[in-house]
C-alpha atoms as a PDB file:
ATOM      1  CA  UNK A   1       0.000   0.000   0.000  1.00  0.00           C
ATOM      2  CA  UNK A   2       1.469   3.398  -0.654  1.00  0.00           C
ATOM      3  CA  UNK A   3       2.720   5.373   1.773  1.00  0.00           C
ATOM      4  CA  UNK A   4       0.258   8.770   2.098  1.00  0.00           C
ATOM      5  CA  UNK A   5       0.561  11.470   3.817  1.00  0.00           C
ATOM      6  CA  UNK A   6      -1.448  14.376   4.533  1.00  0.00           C
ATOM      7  CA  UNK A   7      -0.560  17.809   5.788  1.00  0.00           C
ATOM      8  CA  UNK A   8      -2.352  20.513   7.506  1.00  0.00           C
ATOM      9  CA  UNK A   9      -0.565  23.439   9.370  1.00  0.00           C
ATOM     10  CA  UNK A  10       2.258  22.653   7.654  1.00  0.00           C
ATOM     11  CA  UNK A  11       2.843  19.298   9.384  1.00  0.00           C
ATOM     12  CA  UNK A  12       2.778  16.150   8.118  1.00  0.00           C
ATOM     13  CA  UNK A  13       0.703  13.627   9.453  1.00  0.00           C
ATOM     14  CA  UNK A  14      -0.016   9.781   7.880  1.00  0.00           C
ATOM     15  CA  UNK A  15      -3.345   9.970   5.668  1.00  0.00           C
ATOM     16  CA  UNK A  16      -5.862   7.796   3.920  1.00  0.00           C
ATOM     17  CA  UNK A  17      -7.905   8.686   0.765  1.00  0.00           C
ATOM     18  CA  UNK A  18     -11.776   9.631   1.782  1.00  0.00           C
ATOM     19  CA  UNK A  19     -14.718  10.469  -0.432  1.00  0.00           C
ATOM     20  CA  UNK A  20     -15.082  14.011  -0.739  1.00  0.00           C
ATOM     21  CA  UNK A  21     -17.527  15.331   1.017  1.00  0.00           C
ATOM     22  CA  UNK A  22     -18.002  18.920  -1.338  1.00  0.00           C
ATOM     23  CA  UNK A  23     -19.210  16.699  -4.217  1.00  0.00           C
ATOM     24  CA  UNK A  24     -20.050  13.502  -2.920  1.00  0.00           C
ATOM     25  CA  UNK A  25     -17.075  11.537  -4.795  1.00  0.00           C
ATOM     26  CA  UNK A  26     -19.196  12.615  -8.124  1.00  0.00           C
ATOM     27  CA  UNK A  27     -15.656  15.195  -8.924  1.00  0.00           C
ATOM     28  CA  UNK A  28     -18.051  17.939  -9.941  1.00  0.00           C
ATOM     29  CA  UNK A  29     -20.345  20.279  -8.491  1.00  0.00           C
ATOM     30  CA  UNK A  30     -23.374  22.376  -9.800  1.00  0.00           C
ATOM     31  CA  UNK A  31     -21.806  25.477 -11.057  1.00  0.00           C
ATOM     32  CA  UNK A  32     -25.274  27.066 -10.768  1.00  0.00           C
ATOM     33  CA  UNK A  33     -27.059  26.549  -7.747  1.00  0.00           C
ATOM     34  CA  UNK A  34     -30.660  27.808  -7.736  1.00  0.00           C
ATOM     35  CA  UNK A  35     -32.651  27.266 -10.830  1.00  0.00           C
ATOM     36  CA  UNK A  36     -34.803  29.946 -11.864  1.00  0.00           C
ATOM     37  CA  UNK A  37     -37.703  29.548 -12.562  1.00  0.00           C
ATOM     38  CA  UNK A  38     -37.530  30.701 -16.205  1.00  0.00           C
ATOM     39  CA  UNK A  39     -35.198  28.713 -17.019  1.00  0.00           C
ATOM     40  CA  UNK A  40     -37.074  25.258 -15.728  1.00  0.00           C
ATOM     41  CA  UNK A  41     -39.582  26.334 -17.819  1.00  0.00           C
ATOM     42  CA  UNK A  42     -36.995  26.058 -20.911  1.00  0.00           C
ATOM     43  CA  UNK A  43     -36.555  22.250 -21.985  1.00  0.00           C
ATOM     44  CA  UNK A  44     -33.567  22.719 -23.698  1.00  0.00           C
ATOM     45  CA  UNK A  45     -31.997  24.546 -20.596  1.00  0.00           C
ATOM     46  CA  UNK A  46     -33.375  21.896 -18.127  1.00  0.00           C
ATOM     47  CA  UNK A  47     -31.819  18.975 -20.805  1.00  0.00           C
ATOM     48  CA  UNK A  48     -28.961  20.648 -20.624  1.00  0.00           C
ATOM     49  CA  UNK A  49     -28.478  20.788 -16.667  1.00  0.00           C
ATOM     50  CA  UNK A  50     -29.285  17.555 -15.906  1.00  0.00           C
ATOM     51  CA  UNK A  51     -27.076  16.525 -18.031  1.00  0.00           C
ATOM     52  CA  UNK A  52     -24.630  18.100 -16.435  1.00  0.00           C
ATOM     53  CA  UNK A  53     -23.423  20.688 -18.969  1.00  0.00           C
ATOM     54  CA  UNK A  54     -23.640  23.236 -16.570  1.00  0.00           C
ATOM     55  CA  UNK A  55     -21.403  21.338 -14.168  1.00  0.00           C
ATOM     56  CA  UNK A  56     -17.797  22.159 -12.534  1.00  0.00           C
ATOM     57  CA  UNK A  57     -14.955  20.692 -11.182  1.00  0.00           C
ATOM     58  CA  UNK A  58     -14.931  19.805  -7.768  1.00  0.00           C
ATOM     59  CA  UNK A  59     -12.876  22.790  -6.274  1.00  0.00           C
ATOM     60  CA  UNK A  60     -11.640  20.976  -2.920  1.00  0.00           C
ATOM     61  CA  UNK A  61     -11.034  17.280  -4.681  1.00  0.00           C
ATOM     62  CA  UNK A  62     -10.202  18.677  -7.860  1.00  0.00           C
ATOM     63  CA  UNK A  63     -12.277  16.803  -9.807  1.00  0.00           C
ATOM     64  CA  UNK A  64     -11.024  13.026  -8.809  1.00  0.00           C
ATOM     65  CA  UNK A  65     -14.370  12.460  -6.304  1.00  0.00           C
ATOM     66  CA  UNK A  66     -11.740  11.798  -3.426  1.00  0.00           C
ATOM     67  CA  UNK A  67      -9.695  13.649  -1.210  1.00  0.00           C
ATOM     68  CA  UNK A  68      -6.630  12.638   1.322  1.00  0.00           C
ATOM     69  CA  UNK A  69      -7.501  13.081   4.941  1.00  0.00           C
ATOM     70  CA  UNK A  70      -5.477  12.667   8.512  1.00  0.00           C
ATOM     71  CA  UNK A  71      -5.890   9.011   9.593  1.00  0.00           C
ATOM     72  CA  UNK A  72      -6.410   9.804  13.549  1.00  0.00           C
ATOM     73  CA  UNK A  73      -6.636   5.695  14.079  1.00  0.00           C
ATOM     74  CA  UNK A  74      -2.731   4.858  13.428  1.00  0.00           C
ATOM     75  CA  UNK A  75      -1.170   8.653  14.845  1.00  0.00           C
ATOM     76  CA  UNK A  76       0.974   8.635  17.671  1.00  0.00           C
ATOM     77  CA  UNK A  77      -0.224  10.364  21.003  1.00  0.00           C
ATOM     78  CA  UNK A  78       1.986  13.127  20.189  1.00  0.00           C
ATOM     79  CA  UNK A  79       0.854  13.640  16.768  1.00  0.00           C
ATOM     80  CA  UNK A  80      -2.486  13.323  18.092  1.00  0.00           C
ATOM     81  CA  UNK A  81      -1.852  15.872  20.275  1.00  0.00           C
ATOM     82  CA  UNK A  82      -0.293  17.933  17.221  1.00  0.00           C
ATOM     83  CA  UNK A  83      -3.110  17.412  14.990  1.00  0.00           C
ATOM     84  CA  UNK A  84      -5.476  18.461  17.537  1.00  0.00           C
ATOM     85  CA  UNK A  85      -3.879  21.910  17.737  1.00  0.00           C
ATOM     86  CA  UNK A  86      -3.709  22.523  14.324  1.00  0.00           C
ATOM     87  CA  UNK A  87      -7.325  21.733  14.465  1.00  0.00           C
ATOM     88  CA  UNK A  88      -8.179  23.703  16.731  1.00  0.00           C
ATOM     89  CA  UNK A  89      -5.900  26.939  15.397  1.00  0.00           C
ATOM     90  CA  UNK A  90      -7.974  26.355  11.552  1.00  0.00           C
ATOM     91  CA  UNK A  91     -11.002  26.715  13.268  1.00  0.00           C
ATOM     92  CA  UNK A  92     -10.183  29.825  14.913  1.00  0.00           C
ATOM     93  CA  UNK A  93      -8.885  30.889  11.446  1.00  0.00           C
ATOM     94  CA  UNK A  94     -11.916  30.340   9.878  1.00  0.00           C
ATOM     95  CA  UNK A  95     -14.111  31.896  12.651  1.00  0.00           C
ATOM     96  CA  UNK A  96     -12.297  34.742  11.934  1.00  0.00           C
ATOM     97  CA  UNK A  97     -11.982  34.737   8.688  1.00  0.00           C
ATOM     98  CA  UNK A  98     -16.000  34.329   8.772  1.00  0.00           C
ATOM     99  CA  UNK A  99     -16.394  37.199  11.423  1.00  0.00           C
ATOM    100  CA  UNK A 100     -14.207  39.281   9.128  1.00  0.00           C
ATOM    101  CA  UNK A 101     -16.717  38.852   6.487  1.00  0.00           C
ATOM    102  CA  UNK A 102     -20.096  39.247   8.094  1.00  0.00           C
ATOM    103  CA  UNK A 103     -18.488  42.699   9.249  1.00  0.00           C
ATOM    104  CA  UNK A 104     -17.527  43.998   5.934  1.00  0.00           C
ATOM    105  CA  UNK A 105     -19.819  42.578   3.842  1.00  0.00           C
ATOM    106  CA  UNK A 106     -22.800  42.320   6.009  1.00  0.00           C
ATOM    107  CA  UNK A 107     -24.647  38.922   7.458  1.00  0.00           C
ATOM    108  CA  UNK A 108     -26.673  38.071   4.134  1.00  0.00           C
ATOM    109  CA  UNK A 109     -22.892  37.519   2.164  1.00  0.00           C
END
């Protein structure tokens, strides 16, 4: 089996391949979101989109339907401990990043 690793933080910690959870392991997404309703009325529109013409490449798997995450079950207690802080410091990234947002573009954004 080959040898994967997967890095977050800028560590490196021993990974496994998981199904991505942005696109279900499909490798695209909708690149529309809501539907109009105009265009359900149009057949050739609708044919179109469900047919997935409309469609993009997963952004987070790139397209392959699968992504490489940390394997918690085999890490050390010190990378545990590790991994759980970098964790824990994305989160308050995000948060931030997220509170950063809502204050500069509003809560609707």
């Amino acid at each position: 089996m080959k040898n994967i690793k997967a890095e977050i933080c800028g560590e490196t910690f021993p990974g496994m391949y998981a199904i991505c959870c942005n696109c279900s392991g499909h490798g695209t997404v909708d690149r529309l979101g809501a539907i109009k309703e105009a265009d359900r009325a149009d057949p050739d529109f609708m044919r179109d989109y469900l047919a997935g013409v409309y469609d993009r490449a997963c952004s987070k798997c790139g397209g392959t339907g699968k992504v490489i995450e940390v394997n918690v079950d085999i890490l050390t207690y010190e990378q545990l401990e590790n991994y759980n802080a970098c964790v824990e410091a994305e989160i308050e990234i995000e948060a931030e990043r997220q509170a950063e947002e809502r204050y500069f573009y509003g809560l609707d954004h």
